[in-house]
PDB file of N, CA and C in Angstrom:
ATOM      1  N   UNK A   1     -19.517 -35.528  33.429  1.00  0.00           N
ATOM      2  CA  UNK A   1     -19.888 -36.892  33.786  1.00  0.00           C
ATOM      3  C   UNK A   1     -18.697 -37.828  33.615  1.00  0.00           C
ATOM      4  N   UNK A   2     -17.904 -37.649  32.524  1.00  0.00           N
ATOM      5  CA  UNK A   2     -17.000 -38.862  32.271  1.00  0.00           C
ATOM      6  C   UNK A   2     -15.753 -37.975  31.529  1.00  0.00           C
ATOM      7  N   UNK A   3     -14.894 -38.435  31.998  1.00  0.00           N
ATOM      8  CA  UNK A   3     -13.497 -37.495  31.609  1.00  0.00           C
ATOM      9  C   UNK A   3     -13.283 -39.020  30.889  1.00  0.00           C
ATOM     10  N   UNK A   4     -12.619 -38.283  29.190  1.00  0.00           N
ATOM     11  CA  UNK A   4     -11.813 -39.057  28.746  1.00  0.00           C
ATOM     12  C   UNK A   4     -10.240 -38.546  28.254  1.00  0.00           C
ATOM     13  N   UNK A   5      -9.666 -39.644  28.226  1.00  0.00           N
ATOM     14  CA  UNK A   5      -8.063 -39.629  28.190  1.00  0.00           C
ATOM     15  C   UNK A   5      -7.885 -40.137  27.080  1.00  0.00           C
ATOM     16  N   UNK A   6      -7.133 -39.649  25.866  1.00  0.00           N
ATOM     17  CA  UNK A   6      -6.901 -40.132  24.915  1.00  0.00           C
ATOM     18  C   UNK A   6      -5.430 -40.612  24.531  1.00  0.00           C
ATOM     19  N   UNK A   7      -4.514 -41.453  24.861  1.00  0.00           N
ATOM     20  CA  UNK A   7      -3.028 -41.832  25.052  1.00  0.00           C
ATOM     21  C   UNK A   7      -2.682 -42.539  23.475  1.00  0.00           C
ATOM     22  N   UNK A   8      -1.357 -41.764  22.798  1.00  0.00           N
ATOM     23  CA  UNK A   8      -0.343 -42.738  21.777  1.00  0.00           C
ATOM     24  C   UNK A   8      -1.351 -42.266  20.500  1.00  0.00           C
ATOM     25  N   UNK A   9      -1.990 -41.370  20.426  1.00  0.00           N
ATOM     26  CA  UNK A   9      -2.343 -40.731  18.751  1.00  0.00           C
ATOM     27  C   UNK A   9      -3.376 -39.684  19.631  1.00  0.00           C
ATOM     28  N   UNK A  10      -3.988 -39.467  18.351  1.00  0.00           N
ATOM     29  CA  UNK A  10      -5.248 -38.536  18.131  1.00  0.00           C
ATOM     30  C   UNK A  10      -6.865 -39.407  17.374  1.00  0.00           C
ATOM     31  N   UNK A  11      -8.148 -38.763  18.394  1.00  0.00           N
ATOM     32  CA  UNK A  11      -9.415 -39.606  17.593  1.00  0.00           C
ATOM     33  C   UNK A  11     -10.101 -38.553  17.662  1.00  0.00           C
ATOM     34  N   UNK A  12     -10.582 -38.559  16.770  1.00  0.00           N
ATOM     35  CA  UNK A  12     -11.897 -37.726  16.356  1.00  0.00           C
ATOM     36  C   UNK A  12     -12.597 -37.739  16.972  1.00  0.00           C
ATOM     37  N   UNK A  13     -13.780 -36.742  17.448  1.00  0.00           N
ATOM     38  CA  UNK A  13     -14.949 -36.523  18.755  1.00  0.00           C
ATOM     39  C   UNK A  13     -15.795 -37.036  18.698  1.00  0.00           C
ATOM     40  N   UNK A  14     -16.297 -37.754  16.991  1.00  0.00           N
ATOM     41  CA  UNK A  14     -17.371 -38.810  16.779  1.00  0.00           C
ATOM     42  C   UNK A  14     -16.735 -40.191  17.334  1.00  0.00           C
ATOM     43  N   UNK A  15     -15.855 -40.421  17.155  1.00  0.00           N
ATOM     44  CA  UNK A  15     -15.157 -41.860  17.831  1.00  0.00           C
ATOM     45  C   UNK A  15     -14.960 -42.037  19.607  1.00  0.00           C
ATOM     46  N   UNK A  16     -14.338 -40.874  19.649  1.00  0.00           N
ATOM     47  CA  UNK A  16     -15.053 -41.111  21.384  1.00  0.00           C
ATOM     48  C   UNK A  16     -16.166 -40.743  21.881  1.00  0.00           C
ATOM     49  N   UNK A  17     -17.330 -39.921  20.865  1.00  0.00           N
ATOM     50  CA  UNK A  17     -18.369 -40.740  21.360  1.00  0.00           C
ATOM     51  C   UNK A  17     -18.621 -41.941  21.200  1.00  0.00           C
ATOM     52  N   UNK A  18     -18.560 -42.595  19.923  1.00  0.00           N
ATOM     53  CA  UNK A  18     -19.047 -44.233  20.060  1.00  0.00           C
ATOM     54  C   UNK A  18     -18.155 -44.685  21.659  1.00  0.00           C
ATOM     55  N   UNK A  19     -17.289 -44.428  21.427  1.00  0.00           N
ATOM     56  CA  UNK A  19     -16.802 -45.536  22.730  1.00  0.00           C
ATOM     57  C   UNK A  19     -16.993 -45.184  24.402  1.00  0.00           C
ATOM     58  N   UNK A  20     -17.986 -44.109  24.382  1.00  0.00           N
ATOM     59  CA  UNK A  20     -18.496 -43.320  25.604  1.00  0.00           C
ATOM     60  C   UNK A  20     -19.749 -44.053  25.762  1.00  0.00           C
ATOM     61  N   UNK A  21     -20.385 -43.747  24.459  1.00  0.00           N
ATOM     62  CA  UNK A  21     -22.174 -44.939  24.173  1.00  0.00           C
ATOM     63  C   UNK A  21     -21.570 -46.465  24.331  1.00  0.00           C
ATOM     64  N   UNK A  22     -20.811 -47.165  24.186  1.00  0.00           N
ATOM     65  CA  UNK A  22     -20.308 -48.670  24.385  1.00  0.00           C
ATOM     66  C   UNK A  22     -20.174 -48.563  25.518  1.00  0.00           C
ATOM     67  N   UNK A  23     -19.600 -47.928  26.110  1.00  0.00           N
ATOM     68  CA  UNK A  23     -19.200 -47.994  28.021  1.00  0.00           C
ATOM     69  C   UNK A  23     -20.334 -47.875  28.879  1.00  0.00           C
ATOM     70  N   UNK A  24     -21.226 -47.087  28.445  1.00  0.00           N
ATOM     71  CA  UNK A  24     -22.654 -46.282  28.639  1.00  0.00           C
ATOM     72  C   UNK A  24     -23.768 -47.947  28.561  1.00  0.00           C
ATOM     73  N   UNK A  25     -23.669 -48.303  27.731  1.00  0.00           N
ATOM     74  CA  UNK A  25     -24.276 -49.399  26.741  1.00  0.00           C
ATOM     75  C   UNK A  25     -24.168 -50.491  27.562  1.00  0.00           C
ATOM     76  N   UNK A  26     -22.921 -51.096  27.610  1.00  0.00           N
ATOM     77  CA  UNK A  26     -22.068 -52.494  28.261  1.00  0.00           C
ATOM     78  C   UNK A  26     -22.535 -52.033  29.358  1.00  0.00           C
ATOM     79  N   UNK A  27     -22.212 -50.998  30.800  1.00  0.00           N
ATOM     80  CA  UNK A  27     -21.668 -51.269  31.751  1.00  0.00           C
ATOM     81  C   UNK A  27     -23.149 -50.950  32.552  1.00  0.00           C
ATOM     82  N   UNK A  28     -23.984 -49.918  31.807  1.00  0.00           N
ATOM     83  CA  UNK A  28     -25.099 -49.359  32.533  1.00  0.00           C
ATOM     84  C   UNK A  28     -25.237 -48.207  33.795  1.00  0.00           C
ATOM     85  N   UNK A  29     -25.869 -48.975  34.579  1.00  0.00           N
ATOM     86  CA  UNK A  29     -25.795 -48.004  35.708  1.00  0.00           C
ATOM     87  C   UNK A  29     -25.010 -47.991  36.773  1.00  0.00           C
ATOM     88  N   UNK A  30     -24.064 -49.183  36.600  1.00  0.00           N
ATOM     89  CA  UNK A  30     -23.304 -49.344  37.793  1.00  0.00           C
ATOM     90  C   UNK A  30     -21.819 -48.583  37.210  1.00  0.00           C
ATOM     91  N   UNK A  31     -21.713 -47.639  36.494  1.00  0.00           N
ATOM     92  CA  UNK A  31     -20.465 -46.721  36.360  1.00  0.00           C
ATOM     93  C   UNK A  31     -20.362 -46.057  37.478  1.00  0.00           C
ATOM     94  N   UNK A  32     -18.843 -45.751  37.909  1.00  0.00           N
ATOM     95  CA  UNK A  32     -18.882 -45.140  38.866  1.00  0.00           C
ATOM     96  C   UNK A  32     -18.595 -43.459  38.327  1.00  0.00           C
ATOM     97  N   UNK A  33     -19.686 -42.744  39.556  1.00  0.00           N
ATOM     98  CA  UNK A  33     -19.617 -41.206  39.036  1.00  0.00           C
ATOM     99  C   UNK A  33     -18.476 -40.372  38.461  1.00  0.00           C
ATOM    100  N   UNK A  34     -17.443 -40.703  39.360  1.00  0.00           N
ATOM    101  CA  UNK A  34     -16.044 -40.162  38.365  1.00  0.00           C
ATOM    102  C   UNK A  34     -15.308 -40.771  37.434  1.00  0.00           C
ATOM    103  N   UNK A  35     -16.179 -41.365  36.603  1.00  0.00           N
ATOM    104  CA  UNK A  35     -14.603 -42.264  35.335  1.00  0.00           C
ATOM    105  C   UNK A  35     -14.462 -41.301  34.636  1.00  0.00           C
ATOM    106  N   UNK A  36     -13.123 -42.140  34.499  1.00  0.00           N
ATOM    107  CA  UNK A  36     -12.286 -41.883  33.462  1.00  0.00           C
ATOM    108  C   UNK A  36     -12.348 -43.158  32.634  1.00  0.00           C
ATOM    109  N   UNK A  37     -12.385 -42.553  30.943  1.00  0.00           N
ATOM    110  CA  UNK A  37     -12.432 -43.836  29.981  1.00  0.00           C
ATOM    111  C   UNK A  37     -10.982 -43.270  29.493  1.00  0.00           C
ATOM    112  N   UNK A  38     -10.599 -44.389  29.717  1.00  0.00           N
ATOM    113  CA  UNK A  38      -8.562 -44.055  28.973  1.00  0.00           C
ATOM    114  C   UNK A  38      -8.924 -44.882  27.635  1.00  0.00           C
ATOM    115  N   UNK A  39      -8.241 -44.133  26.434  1.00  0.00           N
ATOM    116  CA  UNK A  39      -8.515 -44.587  25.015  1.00  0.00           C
ATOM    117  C   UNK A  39      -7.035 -44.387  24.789  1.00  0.00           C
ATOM    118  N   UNK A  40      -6.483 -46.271  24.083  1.00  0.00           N
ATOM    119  CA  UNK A  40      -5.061 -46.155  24.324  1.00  0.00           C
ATOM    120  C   UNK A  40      -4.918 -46.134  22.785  1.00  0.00           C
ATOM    121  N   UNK A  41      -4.790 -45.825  21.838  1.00  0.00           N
ATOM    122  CA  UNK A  41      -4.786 -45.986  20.395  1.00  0.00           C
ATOM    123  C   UNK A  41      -2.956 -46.580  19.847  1.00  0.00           C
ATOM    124  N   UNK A  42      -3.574 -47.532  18.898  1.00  0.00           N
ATOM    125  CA  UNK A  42      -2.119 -48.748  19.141  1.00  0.00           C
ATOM    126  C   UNK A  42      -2.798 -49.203  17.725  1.00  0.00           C
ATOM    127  N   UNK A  43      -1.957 -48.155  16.655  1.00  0.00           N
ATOM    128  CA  UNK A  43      -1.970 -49.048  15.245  1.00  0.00           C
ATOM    129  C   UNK A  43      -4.065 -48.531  15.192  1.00  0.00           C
ATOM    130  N   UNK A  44      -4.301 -49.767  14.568  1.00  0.00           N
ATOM    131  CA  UNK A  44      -5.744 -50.073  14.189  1.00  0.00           C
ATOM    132  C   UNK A  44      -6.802 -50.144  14.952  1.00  0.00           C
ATOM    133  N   UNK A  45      -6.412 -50.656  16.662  1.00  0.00           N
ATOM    134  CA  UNK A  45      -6.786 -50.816  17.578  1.00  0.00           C
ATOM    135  C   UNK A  45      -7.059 -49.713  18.667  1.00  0.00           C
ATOM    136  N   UNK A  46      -8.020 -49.301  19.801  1.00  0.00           N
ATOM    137  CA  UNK A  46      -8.060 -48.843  20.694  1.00  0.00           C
ATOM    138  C   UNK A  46      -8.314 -49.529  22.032  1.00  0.00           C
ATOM    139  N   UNK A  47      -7.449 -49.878  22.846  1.00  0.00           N
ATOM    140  CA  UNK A  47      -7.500 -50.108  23.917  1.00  0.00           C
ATOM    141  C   UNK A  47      -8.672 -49.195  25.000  1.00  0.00           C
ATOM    142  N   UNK A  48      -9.422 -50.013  25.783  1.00  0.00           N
ATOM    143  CA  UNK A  48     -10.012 -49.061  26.565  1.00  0.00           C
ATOM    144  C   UNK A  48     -10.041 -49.432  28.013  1.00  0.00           C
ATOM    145  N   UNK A  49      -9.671 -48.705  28.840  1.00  0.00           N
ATOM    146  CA  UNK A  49      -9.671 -49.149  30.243  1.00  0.00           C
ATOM    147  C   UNK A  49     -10.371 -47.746  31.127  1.00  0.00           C
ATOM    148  N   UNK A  50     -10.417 -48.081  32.452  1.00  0.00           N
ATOM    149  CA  UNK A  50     -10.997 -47.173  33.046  1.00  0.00           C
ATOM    150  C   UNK A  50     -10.292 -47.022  34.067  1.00  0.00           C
ATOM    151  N   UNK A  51     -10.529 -46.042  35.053  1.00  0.00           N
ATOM    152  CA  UNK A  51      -9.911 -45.553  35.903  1.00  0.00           C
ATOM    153  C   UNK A  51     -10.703 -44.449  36.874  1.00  0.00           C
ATOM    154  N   UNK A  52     -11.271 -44.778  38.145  1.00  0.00           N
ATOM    155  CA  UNK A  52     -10.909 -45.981  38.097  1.00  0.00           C
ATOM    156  C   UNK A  52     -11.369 -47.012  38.433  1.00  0.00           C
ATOM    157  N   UNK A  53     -10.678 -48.396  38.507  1.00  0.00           N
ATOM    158  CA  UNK A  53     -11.457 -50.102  37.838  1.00  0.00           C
ATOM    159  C   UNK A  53     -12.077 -50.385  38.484  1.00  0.00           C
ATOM    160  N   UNK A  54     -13.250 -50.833  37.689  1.00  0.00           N
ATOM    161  CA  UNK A  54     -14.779 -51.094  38.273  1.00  0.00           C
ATOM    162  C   UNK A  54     -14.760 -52.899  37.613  1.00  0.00           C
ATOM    163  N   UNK A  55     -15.580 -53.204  38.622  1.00  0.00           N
ATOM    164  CA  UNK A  55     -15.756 -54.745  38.334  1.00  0.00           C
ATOM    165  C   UNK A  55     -17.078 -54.640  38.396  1.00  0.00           C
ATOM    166  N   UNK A  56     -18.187 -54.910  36.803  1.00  0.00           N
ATOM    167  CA  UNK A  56     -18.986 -55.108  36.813  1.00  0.00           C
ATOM    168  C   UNK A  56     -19.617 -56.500  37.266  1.00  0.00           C
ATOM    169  N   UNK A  57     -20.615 -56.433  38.444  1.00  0.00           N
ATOM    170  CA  UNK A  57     -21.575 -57.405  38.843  1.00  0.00           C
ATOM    171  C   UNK A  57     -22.884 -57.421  37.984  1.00  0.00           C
ATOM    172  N   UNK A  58     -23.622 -58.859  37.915  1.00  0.00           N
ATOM    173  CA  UNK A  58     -24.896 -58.875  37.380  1.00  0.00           C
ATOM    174  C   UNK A  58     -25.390 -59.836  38.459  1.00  0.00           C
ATOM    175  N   UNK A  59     -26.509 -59.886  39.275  1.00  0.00           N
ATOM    176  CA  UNK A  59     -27.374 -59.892  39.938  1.00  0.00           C
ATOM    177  C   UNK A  59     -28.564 -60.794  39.663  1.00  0.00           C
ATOM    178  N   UNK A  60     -28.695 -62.273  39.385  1.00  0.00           N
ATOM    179  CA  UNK A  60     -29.370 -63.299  38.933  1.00  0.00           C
ATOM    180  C   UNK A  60     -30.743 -63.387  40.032  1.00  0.00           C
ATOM    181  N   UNK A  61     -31.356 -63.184  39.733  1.00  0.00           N
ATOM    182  CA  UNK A  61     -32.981 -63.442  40.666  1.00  0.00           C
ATOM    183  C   UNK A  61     -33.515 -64.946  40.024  1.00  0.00           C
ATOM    184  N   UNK A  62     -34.182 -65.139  40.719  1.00  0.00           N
ATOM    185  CA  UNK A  62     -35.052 -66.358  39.951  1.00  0.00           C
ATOM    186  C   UNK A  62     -35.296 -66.247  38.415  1.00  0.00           C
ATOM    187  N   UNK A  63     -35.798 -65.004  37.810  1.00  0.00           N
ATOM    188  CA  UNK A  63     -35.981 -65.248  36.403  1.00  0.00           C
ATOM    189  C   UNK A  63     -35.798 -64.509  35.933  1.00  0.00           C
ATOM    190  N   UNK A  64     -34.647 -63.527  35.992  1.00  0.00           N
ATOM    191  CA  UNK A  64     -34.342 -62.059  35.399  1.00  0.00           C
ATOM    192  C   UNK A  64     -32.807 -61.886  35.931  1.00  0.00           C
ATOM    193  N   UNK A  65     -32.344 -61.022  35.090  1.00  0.00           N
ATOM    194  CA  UNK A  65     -30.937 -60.154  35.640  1.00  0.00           C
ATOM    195  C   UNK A  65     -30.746 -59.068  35.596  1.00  0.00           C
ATOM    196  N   UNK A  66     -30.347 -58.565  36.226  1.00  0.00           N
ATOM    197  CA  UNK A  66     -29.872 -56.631  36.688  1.00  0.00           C
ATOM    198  C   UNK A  66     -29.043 -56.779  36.659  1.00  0.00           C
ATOM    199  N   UNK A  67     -28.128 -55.592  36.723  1.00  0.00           N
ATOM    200  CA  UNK A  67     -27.114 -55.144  36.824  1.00  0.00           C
ATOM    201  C   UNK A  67     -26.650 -54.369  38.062  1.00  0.00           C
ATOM    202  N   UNK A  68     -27.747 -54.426  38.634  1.00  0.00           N
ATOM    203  CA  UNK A  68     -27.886 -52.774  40.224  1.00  0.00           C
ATOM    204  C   UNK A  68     -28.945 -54.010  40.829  1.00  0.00           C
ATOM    205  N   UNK A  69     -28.684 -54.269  42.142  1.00  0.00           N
ATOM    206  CA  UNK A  69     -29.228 -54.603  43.216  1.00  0.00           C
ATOM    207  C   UNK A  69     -29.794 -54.050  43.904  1.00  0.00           C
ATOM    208  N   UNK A  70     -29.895 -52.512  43.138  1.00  0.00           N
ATOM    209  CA  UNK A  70     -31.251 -51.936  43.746  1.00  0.00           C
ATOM    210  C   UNK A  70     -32.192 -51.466  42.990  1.00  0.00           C
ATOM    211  N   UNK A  71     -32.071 -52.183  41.528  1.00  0.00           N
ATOM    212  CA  UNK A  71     -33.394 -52.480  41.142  1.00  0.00           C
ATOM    213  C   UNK A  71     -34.425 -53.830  41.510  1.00  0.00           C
ATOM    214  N   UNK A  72     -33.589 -54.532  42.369  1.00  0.00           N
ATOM    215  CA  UNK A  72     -34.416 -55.946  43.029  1.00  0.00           C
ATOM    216  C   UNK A  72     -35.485 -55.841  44.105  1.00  0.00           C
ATOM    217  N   UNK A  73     -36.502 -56.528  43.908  1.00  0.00           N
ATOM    218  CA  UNK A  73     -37.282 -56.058  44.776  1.00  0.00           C
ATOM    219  C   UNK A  73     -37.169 -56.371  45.926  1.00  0.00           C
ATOM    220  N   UNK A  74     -38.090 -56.056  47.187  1.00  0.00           N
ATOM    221  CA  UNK A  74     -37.292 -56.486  48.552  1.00  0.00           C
ATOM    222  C   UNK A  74     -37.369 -57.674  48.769  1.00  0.00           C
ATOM    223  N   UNK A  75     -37.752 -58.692  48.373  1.00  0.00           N
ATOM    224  CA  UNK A  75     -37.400 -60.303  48.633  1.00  0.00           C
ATOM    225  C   UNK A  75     -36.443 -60.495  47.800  1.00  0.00           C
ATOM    226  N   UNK A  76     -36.126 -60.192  46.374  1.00  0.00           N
ATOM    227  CA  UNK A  76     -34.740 -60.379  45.817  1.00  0.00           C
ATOM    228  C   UNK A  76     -34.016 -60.460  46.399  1.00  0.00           C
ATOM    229  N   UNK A  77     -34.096 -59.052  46.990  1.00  0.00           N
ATOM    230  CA  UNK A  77     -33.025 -58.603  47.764  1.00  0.00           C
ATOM    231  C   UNK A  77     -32.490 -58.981  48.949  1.00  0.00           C
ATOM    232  N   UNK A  78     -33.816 -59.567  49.243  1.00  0.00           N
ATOM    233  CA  UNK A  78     -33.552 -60.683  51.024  1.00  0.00           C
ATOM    234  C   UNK A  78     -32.710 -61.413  50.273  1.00  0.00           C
ATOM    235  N   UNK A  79     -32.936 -62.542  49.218  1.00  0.00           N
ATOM    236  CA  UNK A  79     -32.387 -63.615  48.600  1.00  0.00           C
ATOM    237  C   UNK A  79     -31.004 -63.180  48.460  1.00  0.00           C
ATOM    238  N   UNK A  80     -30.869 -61.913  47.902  1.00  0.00           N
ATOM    239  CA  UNK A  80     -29.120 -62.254  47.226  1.00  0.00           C
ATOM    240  C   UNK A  80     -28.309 -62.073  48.384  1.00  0.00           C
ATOM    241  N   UNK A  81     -29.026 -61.202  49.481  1.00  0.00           N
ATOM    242  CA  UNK A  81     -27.798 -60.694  50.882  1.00  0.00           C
ATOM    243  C   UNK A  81     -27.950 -61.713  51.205  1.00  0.00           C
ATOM    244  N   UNK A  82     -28.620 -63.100  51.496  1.00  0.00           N
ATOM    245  CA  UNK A  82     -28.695 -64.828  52.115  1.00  0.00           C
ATOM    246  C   UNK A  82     -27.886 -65.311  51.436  1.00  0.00           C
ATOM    247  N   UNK A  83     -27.353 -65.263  49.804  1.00  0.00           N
ATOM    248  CA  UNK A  83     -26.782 -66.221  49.186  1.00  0.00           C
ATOM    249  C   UNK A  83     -25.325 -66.157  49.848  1.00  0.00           C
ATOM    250  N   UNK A  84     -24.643 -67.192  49.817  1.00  0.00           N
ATOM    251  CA  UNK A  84     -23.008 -67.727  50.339  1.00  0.00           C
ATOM    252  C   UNK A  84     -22.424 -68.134  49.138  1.00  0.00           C
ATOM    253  N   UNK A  85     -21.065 -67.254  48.842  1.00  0.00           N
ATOM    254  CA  UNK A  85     -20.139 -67.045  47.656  1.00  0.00           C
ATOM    255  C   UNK A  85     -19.670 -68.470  47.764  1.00  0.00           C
ATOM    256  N   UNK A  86     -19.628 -68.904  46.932  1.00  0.00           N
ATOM    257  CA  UNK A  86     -18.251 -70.587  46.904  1.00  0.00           C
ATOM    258  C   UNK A  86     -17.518 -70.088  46.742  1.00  0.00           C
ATOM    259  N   UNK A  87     -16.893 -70.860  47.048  1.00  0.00           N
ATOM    260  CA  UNK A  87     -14.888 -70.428  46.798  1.00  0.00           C
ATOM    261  C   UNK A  87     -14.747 -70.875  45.472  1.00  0.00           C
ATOM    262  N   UNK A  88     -13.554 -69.963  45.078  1.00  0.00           N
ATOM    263  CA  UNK A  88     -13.310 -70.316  43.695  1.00  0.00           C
ATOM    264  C   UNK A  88     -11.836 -71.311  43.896  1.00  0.00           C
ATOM    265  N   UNK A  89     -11.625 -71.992  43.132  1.00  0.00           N
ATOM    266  CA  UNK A  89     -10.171 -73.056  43.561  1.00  0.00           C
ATOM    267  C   UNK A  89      -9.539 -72.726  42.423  1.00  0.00           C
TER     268      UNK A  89
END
């Protein structure tokens, strides 16, 4: 399911699980089928990036949020393909 990369030390197999369940956790269902979780270890710290980069969306309905636009139902779903992006300045 998820290849990880471990770069600049060594972590223990309980530690990249926690940070497999955080990615799992945070990102949900919109992971894409082939990641890679790169674990950059720096001192005290672990860097984590993916590969490759996914830009998580969340999906605002009238009174709820998803994460997957295809958990919306089909008028949601009319609604969000109608909505018009503003420009960002």
């Amino acid at each position: 399911m998820f290849q990880v990369t471990v770069k600049g030390g060594t972590l223990p197999q309980e530690e990249i699980n926690a940070y497999i369940f955080y990615t799992k956790k945070k990102y949900g269902t919109v992971l894409p089928e082939q990641l890679e979780i790169i674990l950059e270890v720096d001192g005290d710290y672990v860097n984590i990036s993916y590969n490759p980069p996914f830009r998580f969306q969340a999906y605002r309905g009238t009174d709820y949020l998803v994460n997957d636009a295809a958990k919306l139902n089909a008028s949601k779903y009319d609604e969000l393909c109608d909505k018009v992006a503003n420009p960002v300045d």
